[in-house]
N, C-alpha and C. Protein backbone atom coordinates (compact mmCIF):
# COMPACT_ATOMS: atom_id res chain seq x y z
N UNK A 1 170.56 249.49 328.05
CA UNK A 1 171.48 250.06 329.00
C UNK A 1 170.76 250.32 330.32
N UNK A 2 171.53 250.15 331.40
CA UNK A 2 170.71 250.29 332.56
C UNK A 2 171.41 251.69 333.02
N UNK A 3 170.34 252.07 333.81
CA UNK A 3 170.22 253.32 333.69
C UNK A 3 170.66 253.35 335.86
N UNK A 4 171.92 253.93 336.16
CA UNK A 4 172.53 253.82 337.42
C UNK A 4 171.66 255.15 338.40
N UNK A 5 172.13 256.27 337.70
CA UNK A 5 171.46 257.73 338.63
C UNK A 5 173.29 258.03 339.26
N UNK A 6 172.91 259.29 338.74
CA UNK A 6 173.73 260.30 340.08
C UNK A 6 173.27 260.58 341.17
N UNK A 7 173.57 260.37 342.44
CA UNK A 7 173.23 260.94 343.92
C UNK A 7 174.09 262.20 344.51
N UNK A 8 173.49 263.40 344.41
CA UNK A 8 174.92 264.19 344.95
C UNK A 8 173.89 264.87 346.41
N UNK A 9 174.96 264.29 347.47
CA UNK A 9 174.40 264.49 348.79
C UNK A 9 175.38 265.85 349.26
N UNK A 10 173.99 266.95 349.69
CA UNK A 10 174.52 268.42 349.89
C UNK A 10 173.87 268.53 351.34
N UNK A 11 174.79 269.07 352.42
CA UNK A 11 174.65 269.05 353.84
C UNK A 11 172.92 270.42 353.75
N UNK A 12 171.92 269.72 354.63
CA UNK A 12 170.89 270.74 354.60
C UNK A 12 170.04 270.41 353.91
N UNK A 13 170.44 269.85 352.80
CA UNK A 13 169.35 269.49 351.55
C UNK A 13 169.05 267.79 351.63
N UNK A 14 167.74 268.23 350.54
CA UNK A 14 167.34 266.43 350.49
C UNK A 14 168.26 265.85 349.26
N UNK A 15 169.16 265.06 349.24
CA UNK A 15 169.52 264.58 348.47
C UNK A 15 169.08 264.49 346.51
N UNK A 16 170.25 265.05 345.76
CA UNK A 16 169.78 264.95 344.15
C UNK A 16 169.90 263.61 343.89
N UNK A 17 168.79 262.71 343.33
CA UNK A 17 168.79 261.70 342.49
C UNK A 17 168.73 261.60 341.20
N UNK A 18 169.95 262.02 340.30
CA UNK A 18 169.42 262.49 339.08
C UNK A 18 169.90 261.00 337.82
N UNK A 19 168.89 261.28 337.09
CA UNK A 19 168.64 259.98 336.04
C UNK A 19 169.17 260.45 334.53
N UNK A 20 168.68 261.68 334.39
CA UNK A 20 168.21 262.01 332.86
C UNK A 20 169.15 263.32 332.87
N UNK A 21 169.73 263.53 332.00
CA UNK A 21 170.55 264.89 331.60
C UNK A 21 170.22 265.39 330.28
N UNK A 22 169.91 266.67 330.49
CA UNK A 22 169.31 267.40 329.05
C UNK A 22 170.41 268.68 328.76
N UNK A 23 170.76 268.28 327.72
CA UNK A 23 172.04 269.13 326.99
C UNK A 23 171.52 270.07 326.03
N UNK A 24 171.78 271.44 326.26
CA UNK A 24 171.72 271.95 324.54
C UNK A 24 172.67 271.65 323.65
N UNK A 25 172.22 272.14 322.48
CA UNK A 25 173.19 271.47 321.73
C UNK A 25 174.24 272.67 321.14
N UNK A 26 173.67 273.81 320.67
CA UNK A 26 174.43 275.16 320.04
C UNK A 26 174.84 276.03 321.24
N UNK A 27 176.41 276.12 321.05
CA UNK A 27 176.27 276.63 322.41
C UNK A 27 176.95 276.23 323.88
N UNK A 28 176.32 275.92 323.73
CA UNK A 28 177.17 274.70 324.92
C UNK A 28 177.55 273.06 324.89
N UNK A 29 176.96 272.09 324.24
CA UNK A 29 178.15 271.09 323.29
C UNK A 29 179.01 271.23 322.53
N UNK A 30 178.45 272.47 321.57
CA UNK A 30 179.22 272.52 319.93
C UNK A 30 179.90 273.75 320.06
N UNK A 31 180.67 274.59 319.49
CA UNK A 31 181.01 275.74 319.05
C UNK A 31 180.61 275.86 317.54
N UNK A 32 179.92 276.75 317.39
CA UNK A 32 179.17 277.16 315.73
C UNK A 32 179.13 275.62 314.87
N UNK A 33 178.19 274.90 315.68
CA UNK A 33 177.88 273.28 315.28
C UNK A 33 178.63 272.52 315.13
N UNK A 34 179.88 272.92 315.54
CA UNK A 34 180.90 271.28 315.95
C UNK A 34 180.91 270.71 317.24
N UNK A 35 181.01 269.71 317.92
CA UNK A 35 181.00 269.11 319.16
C UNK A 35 182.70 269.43 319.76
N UNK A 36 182.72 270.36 321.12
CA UNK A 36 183.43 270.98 321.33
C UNK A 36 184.43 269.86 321.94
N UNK A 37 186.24 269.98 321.79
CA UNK A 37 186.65 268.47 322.25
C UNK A 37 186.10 268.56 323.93
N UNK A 38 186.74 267.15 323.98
CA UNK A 38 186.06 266.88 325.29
C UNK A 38 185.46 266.08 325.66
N UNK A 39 184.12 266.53 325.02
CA UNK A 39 182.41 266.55 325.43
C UNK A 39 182.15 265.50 324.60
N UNK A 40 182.53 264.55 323.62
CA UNK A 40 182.23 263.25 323.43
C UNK A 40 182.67 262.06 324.87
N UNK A 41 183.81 262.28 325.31
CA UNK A 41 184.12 261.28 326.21
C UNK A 41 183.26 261.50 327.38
N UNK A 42 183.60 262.72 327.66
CA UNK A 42 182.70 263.12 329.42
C UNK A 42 180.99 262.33 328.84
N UNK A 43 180.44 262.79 327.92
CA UNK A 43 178.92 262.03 327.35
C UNK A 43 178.84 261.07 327.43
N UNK A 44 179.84 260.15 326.84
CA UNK A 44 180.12 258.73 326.79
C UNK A 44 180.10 257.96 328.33
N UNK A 45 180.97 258.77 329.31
CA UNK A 45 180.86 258.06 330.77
C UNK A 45 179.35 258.78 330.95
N UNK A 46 178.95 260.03 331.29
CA UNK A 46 177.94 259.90 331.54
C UNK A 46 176.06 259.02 331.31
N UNK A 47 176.87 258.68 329.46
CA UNK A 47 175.33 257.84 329.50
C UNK A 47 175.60 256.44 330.17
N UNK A 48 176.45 255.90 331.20
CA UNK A 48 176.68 254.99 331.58
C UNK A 48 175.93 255.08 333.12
N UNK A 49 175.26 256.49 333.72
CA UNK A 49 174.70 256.50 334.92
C UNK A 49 173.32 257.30 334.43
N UNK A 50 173.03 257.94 333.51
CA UNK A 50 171.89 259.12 332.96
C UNK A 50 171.63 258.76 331.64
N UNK A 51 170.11 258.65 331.35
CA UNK A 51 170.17 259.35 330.43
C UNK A 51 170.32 260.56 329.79
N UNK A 52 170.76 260.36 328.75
CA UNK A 52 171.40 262.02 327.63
C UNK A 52 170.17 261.94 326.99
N UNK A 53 169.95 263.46 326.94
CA UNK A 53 168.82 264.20 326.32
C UNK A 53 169.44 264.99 325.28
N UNK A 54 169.27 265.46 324.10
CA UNK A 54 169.55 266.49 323.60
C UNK A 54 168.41 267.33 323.14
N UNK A 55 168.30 268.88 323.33
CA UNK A 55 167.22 269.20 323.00
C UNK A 55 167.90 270.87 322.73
N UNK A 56 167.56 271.19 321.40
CA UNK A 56 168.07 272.26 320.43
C UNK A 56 167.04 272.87 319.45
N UNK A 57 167.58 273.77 319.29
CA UNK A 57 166.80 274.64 318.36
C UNK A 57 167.34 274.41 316.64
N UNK A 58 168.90 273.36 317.15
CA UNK A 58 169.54 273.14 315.93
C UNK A 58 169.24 274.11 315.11
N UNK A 59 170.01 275.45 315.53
CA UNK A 59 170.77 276.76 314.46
C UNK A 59 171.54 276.57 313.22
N UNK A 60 172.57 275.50 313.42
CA UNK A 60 173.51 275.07 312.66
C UNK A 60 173.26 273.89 311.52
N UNK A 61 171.81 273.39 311.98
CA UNK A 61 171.18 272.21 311.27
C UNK A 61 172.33 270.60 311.46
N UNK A 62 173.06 270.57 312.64
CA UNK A 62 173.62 269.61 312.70
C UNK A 62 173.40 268.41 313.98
N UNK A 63 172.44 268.52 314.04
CA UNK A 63 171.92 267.47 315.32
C UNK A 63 171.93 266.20 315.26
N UNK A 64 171.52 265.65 314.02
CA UNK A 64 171.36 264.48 313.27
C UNK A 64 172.95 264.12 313.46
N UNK A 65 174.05 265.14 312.86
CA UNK A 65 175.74 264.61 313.02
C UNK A 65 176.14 264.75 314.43
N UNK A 66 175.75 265.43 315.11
CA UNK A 66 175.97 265.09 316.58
C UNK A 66 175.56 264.04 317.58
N UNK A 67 174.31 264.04 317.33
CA UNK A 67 173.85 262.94 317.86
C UNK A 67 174.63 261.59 317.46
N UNK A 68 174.83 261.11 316.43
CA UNK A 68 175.63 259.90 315.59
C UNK A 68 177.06 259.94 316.38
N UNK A 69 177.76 260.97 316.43
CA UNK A 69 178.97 261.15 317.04
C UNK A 69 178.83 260.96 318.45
N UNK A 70 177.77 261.39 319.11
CA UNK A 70 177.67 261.30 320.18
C UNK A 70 177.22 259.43 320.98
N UNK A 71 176.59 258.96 319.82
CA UNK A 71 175.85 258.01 320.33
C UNK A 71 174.82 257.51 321.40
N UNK A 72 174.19 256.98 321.45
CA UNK A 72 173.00 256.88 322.22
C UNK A 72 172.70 257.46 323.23
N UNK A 73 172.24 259.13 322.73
CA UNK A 73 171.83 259.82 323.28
C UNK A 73 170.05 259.99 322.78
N UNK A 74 168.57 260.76 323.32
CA UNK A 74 168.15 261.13 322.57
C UNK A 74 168.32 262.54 321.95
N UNK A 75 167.46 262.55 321.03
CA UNK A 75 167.96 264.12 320.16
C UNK A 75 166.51 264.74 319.88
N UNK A 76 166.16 265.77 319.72
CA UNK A 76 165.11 266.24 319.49
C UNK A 76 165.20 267.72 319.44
N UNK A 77 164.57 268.08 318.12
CA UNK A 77 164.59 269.44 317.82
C UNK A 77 163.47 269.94 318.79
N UNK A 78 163.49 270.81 319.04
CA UNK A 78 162.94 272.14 319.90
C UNK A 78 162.61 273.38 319.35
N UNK A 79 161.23 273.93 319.65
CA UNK A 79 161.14 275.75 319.17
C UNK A 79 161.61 276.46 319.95
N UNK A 80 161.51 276.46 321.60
CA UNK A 80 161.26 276.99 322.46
C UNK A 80 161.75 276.67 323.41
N UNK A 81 162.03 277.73 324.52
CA UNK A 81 162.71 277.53 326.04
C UNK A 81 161.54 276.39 326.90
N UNK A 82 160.36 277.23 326.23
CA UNK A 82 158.99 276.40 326.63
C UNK A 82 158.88 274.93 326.83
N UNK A 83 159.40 274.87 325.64
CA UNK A 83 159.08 273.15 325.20
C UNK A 83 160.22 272.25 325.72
N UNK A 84 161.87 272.89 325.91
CA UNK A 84 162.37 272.60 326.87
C UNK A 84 161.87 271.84 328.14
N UNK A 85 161.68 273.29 328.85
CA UNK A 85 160.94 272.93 329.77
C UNK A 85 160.04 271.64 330.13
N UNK A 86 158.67 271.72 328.88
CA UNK A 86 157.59 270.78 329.41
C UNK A 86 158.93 269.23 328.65
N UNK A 87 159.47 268.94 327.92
CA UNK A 87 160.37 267.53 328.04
C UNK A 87 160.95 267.60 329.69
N UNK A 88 161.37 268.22 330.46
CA UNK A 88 161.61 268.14 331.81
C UNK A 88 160.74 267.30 332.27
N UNK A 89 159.60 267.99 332.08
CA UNK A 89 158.38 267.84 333.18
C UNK A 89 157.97 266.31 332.69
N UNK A 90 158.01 266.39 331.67
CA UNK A 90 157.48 264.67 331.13
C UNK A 90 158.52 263.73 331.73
N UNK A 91 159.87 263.73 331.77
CA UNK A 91 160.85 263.14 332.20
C UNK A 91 160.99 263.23 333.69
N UNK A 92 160.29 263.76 334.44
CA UNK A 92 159.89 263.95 335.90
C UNK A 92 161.51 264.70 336.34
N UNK A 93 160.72 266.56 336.50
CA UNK A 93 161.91 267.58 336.25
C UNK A 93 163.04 266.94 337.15
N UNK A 94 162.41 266.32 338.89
CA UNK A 94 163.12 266.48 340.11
C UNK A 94 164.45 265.55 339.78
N UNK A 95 164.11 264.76 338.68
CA UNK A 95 165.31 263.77 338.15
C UNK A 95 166.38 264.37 337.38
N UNK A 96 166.22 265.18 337.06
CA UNK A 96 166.95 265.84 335.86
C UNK A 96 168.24 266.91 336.46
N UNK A 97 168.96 266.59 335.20
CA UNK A 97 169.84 267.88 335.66
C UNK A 97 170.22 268.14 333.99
N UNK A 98 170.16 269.95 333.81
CA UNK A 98 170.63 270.53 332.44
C UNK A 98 171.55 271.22 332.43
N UNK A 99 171.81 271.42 331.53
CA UNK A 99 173.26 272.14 330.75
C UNK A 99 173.03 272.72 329.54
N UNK A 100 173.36 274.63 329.61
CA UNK A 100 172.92 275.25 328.85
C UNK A 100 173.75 276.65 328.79
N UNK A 101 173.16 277.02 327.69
CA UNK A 101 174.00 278.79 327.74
C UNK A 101 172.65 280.03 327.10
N UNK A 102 172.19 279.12 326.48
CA UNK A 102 170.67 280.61 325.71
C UNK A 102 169.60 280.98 326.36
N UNK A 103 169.74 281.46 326.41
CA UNK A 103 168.32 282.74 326.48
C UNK A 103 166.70 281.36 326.59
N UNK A 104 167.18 280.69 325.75
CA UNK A 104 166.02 279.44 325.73
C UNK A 104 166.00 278.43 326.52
N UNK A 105 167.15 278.72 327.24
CA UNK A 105 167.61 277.20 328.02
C UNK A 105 167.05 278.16 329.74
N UNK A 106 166.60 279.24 329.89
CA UNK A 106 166.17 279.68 331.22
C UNK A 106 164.95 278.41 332.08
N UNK A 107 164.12 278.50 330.87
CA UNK A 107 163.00 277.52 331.44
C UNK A 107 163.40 276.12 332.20
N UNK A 108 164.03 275.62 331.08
CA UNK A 108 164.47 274.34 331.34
C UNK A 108 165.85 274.07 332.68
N UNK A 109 166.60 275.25 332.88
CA UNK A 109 167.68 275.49 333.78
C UNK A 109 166.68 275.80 335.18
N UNK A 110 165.27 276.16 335.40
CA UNK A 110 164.52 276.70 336.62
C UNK A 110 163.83 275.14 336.41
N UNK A 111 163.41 274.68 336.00
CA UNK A 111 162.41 273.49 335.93
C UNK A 111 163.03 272.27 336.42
N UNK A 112 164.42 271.78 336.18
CA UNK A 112 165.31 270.64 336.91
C UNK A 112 165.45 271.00 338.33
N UNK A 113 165.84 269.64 338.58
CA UNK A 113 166.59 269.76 339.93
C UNK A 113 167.71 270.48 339.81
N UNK A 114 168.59 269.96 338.81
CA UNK A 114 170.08 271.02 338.76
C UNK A 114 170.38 271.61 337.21
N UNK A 115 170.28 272.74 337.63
CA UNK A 115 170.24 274.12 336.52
C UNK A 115 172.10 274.25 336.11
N UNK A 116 172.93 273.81 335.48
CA UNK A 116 173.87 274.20 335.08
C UNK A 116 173.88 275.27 333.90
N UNK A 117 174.83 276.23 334.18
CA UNK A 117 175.06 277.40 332.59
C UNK A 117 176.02 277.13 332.57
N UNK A 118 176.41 277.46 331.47
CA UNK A 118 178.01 277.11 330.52
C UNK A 118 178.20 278.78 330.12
N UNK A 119 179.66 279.04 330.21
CA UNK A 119 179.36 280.20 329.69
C UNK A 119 180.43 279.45 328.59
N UNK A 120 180.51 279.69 327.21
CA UNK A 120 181.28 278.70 326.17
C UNK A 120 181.35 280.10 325.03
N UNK A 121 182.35 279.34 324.56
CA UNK A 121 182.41 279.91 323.04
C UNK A 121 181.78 281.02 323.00
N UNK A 122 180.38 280.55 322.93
CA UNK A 122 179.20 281.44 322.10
C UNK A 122 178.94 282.27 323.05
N UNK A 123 179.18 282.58 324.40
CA UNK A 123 178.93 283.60 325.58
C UNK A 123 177.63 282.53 326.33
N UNK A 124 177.10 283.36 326.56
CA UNK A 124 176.18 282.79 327.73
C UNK A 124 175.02 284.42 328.10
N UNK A 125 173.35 283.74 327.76
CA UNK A 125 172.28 284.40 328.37
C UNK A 125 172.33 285.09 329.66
N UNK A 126 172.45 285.96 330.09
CA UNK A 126 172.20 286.35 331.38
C UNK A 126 171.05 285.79 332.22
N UNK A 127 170.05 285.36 331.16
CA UNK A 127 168.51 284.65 331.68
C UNK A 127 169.09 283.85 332.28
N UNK A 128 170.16 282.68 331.42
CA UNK A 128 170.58 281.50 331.83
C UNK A 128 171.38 281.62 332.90
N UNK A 129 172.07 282.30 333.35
CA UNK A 129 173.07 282.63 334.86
C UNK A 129 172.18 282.41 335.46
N UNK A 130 171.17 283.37 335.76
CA UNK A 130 170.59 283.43 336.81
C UNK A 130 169.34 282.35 337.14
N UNK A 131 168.91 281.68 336.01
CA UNK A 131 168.13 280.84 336.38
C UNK A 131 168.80 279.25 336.78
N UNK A 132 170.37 279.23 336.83
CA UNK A 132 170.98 278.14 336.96
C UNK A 132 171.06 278.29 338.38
N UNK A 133 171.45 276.57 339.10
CA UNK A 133 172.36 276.37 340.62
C UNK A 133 173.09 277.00 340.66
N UNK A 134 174.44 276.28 339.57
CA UNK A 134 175.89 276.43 338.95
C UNK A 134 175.91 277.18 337.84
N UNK A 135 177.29 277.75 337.65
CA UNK A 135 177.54 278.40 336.15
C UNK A 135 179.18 278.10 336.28
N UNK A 136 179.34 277.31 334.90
CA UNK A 136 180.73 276.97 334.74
C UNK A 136 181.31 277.43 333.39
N UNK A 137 182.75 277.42 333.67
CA UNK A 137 183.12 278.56 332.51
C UNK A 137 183.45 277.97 331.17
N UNK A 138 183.32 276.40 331.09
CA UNK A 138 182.86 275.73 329.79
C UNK A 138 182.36 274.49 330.00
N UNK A 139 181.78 273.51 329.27
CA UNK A 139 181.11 272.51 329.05
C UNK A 139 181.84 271.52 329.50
N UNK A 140 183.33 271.43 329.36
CA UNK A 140 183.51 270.14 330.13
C UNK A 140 183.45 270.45 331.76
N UNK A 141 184.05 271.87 332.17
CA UNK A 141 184.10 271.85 333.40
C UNK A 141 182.58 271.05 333.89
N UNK A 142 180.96 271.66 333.05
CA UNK A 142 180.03 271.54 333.82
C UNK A 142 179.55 269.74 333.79
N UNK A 143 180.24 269.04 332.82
CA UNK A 143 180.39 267.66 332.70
C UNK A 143 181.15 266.79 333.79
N UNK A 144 182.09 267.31 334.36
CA UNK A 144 183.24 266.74 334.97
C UNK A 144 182.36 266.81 336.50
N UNK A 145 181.50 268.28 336.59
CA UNK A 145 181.00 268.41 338.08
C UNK A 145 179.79 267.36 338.17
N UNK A 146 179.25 266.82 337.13
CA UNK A 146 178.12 265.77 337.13
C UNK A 146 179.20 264.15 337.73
N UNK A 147 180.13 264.17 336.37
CA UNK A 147 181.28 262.90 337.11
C UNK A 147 181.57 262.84 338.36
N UNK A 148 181.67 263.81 338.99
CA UNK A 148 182.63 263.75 340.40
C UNK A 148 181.29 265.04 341.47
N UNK A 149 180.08 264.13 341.89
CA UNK A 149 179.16 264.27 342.57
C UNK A 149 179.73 265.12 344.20
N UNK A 150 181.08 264.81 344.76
CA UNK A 150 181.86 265.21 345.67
C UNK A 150 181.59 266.64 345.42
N UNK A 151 182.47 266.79 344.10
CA UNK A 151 182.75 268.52 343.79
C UNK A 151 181.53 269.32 343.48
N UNK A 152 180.59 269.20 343.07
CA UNK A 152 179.34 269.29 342.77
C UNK A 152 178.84 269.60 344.39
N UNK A 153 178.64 268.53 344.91
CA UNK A 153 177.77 269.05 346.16
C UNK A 153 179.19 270.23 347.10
N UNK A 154 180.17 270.42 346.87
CA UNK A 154 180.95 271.22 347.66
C UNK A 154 180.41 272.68 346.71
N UNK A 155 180.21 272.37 345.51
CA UNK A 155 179.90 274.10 344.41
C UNK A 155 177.91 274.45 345.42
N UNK A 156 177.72 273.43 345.80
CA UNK A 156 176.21 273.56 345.88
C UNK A 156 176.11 273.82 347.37
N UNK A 157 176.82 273.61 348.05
CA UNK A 157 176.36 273.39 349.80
C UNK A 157 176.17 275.11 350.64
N UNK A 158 175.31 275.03 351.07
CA UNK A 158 175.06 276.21 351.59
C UNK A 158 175.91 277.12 352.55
């Protein structure tokens, strides 16, 4: 699959070139480990410009069935907000944009170029508010603002 990039051009700023998208998975994909509706299709157009990351602490032990449902995404269990994080940094952060709601997802929401929080189902970290750009009030909204780069740089412009 070739890999396109999102560009979202914000008046003032240097332009986001983003490649790679890192999703949690509990939380803000799933509600108590199901994949919340939606969020298969919005995934589906998006791995057509980004790669999909998934990176979880898998609470629910269902990553392996998400991922499959989800399709060619990667998946990877996680301990830590930490380790979050350093997959950013390996994936070169300035490319990236995440999507998150825990307490674990702070690191990784300060380390991208674009920090999205979800506040979903399961509530939402206060760590994670504040270490995000954006905070949207569920997972597809924060999917739809990656689709449509317009609305995105109007949530972002100074």
């Amino acid at each position: 699959m070739r890999i396109v990039a999102i560009t979202v051009t914000v008046p003032d700023r240097v332009p986001l070139v983003l490649t790679h998208l890192i999703a949690d998975v509990n939380g803000t994909l799933t509600d108590r480990g199901r994949l919340i509706d939606g969020v298969a299709d919005r995934i589906s157009r998006l791995r057509e410009l980004l790669e999909v990351h998934l990176l979880t602490a898998d609470t629910y032990g269902t990553l392996p069935d998400i991922a499959a449902e989800l399709g060619g995404v990667t998946a990877q269990r996680v301990r830590s907000g930490a380790e979050k994080a350093a997959v950013a940094r390996r994936l070169t952060a300035e490319t990236c944009a995440a999507v998150g709601n825990g307490r674990n997802d702070e690191p990784v929401l300060r380390a991208v170029a674009l920090g999205i929080a979800v506040i979903g189902p399961e509530g939402a970290s206060p760590h994670a508010l504040a270490a995000a750009d954006v905070v949207c009030t569920s997972v597809t909204s924060a999917l739809d603002l990656l689709l449509d780069p317009r609305a995105l740089a109007a949530t972002l412009r100074p």
